[in-house]
Every structure is written in structure tokens, then in C-alpha cells.
PDB file of N, CA and C in Angstrom:
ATOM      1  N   UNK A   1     -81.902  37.162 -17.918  1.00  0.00           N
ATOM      2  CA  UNK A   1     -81.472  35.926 -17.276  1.00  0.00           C
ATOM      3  C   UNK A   1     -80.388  36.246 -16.263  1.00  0.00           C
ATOM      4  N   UNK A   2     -80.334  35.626 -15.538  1.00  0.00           N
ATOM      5  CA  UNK A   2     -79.222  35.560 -13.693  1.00  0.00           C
ATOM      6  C   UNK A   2     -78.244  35.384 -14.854  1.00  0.00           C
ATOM      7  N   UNK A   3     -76.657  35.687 -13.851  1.00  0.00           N
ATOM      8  CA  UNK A   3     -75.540  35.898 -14.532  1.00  0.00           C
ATOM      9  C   UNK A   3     -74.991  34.450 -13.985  1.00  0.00           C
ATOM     10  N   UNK A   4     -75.705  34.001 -12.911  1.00  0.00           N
ATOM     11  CA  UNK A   4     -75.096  32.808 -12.355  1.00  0.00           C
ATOM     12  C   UNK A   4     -74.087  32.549 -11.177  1.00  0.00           C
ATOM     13  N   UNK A   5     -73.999  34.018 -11.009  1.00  0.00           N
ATOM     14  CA  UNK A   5     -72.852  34.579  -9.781  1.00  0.00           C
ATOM     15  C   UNK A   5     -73.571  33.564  -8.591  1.00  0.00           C
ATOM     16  N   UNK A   6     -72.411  33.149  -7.688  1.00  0.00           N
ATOM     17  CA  UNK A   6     -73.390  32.564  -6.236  1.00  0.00           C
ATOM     18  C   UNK A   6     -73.455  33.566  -5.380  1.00  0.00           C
ATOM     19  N   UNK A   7     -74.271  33.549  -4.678  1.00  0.00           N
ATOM     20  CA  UNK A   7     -74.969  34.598  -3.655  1.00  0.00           C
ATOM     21  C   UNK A   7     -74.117  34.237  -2.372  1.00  0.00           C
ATOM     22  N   UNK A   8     -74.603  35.083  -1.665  1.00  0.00           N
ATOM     23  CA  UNK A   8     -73.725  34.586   0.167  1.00  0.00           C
ATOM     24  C   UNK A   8     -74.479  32.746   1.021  1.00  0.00           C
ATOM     25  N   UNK A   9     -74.689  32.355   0.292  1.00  0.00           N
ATOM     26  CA  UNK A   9     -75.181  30.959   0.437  1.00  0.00           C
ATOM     27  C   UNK A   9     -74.276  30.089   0.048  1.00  0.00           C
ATOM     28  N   UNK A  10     -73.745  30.337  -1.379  1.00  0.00           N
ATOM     29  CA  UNK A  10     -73.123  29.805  -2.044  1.00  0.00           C
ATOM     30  C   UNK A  10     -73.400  29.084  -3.028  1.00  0.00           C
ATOM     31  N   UNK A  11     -75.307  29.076  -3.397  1.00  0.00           N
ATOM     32  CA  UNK A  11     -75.735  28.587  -4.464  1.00  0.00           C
ATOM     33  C   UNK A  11     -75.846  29.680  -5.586  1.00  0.00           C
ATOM     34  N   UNK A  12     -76.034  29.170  -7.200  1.00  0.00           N
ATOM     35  CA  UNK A  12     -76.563  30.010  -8.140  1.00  0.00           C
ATOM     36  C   UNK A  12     -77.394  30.980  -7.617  1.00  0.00           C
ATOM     37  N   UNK A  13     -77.641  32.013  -8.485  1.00  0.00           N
ATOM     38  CA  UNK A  13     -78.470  32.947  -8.522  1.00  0.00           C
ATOM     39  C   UNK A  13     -79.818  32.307  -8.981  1.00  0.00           C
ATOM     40  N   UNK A  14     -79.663  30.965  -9.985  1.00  0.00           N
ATOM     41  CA  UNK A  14     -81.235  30.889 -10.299  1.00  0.00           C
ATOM     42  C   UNK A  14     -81.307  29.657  -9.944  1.00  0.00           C
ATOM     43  N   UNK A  15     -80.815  29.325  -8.859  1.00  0.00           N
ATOM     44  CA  UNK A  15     -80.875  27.452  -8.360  1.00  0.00           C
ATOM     45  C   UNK A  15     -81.854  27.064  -7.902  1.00  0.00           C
ATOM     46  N   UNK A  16     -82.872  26.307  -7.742  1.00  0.00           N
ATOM     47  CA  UNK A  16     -84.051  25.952  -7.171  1.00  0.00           C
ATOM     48  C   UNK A  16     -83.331  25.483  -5.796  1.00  0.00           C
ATOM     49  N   UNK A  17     -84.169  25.982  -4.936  1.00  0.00           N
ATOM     50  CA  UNK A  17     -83.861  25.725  -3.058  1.00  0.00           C
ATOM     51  C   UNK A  17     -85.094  24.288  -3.078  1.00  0.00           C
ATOM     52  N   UNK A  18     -84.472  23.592  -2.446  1.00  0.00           N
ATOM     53  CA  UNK A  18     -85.420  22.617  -1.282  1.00  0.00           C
ATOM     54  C   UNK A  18     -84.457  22.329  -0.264  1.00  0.00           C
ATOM     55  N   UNK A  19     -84.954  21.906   1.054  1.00  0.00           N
ATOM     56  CA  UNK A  19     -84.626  21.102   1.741  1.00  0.00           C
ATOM     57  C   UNK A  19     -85.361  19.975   2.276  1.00  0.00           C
ATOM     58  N   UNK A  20     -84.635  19.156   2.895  1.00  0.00           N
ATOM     59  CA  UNK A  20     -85.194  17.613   3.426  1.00  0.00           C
ATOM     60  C   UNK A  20     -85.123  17.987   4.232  1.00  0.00           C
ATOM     61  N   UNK A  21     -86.138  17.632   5.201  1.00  0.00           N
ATOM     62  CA  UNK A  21     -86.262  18.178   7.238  1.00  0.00           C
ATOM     63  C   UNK A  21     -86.561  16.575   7.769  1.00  0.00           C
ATOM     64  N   UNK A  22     -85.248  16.450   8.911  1.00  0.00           N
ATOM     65  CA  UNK A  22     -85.885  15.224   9.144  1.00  0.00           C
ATOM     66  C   UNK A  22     -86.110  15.032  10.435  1.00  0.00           C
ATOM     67  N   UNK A  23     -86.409  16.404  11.228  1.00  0.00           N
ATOM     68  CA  UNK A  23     -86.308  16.724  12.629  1.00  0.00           C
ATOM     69  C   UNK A  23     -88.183  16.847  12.559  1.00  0.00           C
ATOM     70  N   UNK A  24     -88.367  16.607  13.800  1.00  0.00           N
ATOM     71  CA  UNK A  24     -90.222  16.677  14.469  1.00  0.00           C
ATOM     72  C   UNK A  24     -90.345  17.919  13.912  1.00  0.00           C
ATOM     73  N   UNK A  25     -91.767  17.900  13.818  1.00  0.00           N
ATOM     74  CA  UNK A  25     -91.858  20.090  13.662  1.00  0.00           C
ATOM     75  C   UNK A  25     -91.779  20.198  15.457  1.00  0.00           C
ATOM     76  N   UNK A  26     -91.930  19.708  16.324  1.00  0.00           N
ATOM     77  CA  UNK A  26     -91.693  20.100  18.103  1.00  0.00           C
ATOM     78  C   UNK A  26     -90.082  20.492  17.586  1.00  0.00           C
ATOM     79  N   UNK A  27     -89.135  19.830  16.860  1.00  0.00           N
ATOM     80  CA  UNK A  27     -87.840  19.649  17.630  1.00  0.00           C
ATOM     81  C   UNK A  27     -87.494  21.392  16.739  1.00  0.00           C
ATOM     82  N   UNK A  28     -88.215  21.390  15.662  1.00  0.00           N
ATOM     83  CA  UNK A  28     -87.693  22.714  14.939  1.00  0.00           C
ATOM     84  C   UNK A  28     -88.302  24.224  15.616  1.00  0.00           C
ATOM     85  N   UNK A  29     -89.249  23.718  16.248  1.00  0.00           N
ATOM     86  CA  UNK A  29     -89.650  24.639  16.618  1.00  0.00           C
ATOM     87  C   UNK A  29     -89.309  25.188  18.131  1.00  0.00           C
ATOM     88  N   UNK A  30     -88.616  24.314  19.304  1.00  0.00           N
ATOM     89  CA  UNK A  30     -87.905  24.167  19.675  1.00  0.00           C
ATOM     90  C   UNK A  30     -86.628  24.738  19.894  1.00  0.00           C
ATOM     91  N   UNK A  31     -86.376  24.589  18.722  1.00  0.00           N
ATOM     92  CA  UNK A  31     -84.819  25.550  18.045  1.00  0.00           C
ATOM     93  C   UNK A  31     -84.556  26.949  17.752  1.00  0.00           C
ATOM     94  N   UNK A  32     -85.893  27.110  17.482  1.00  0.00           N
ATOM     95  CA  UNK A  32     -86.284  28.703  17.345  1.00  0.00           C
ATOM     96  C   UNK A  32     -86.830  29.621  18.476  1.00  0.00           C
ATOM     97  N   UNK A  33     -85.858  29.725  19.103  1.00  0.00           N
ATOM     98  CA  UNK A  33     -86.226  30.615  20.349  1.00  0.00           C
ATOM     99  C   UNK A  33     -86.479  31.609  20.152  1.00  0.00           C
ATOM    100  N   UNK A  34     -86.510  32.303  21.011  1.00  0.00           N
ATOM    101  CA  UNK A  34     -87.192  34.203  21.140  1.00  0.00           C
ATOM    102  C   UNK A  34     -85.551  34.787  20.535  1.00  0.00           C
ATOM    103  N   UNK A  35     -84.052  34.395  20.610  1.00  0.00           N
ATOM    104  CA  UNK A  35     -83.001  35.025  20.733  1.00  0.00           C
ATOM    105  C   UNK A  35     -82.912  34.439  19.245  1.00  0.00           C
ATOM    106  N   UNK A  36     -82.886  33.462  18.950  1.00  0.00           N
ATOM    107  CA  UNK A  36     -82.588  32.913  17.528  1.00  0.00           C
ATOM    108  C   UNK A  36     -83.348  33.514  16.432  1.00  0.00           C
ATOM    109  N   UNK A  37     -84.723  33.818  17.041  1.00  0.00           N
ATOM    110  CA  UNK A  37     -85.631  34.302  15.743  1.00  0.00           C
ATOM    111  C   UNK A  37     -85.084  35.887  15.989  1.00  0.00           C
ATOM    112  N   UNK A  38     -85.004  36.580  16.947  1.00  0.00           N
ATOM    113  CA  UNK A  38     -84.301  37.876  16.915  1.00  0.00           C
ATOM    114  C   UNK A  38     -82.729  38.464  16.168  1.00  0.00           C
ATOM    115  N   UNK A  39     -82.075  37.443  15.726  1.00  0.00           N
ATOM    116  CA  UNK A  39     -80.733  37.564  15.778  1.00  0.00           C
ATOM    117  C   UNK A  39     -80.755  36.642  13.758  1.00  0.00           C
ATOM    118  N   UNK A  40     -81.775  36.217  13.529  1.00  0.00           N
ATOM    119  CA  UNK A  40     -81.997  35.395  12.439  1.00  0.00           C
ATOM    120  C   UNK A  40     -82.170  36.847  11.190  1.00  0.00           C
ATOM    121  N   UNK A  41     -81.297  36.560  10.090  1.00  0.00           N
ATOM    122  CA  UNK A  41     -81.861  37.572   8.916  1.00  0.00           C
ATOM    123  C   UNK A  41     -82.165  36.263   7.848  1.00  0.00           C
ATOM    124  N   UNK A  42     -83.356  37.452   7.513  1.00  0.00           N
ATOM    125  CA  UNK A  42     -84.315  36.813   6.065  1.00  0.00           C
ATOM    126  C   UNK A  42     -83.496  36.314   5.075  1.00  0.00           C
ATOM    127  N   UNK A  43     -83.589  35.548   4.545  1.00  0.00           N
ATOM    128  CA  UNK A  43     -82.855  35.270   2.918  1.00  0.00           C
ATOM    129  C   UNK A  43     -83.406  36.021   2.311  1.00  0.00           C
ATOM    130  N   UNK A  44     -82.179  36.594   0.610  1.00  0.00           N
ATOM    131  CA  UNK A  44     -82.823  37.436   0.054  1.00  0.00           C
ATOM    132  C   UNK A  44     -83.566  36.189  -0.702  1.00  0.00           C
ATOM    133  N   UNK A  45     -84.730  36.805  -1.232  1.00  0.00           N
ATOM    134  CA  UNK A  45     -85.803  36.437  -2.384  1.00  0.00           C
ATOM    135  C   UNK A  45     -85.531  37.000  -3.637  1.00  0.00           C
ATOM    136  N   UNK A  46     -84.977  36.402  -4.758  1.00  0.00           N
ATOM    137  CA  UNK A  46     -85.455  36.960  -6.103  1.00  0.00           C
ATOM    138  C   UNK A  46     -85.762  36.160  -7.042  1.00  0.00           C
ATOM    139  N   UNK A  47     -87.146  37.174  -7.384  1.00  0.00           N
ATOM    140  CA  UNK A  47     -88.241  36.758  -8.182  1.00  0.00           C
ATOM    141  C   UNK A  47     -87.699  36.785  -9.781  1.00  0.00           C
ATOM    142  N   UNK A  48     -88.210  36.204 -10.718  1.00  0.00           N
ATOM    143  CA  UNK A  48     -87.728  36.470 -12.234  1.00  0.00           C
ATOM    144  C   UNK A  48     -88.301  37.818 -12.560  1.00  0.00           C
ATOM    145  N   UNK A  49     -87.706  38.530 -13.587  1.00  0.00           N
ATOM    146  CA  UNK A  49     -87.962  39.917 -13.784  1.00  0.00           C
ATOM    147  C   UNK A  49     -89.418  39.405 -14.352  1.00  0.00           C
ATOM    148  N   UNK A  50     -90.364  40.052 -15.227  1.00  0.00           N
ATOM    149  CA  UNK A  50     -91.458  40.405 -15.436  1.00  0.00           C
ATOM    150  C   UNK A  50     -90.742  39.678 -17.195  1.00  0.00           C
ATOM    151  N   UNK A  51     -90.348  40.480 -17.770  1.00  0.00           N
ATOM    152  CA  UNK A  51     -89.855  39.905 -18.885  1.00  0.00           C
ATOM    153  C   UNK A  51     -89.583  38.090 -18.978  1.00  0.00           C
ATOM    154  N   UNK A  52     -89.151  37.707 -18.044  1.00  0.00           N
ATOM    155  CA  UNK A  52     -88.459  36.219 -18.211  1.00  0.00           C
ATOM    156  C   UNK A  52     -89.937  35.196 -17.558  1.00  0.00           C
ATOM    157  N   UNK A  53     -91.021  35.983 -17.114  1.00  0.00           N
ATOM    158  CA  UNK A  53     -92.381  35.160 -16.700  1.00  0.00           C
ATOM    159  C   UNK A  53     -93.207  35.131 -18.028  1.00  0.00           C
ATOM    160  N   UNK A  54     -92.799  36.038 -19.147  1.00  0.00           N
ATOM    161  CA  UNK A  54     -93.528  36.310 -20.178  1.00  0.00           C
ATOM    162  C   UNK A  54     -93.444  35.726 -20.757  1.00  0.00           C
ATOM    163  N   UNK A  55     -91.631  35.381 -21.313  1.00  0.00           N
ATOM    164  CA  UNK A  55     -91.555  34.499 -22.105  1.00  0.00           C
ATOM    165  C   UNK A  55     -91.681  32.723 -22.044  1.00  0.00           C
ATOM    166  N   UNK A  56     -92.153  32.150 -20.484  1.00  0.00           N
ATOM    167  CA  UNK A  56     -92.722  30.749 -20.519  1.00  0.00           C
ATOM    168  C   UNK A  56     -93.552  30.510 -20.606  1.00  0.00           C
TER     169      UNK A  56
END
């Protein structure tokens, strides 16, 4: 199980993400220029270990 530490986001380690978008997909896409998507880093992803999918 996550220790619960917050990540560089500032949420839990095992917090469920959503967001509400209340912009056009034109206006988001828009936003994402050639310099923004270049200069943009990935969020990390972590998956539950193999052990903690077993036991639900």
C-alpha cells in the first residue's frame, strides 16, 4: 500500500485524479501549441503493485 506521501502535484500517492473541463475541445486544443506541447512533462503514472490487484 502507498505511504500517502504527496507527490509534486500535491495530491496523495493513491488519490483518484479527475478533472471537470469546461473549455470547447477547439479552445483546449488551441492552448496546446507546438512550444507548450514541447516544453510540457508527462505526469508520473503509478500503477498498484501486482500484489495489491490480487488482493481485490
Amino acid at each position: 500500500m502507498h505511504s500517502g506521501n504527496k507527490d509534486d502535484a500535491g495530491s496523495p500517492d493513491d488519490a483518484e485524479v479527475s478533472h471537470n473541463v469546461n473549455q470547447a475541445p477547439e479552445e483546449i486544443l488551441a492552448y496546446w501549441t507546438t512550444e507548450r506541447m514541447a516544453e510540457a512533462l508527462p505526469r508520473d503514472i503509478r500503477l498498484p503493485d501486482q500484489e495489491e490487484t490480487e488482493e481485490n
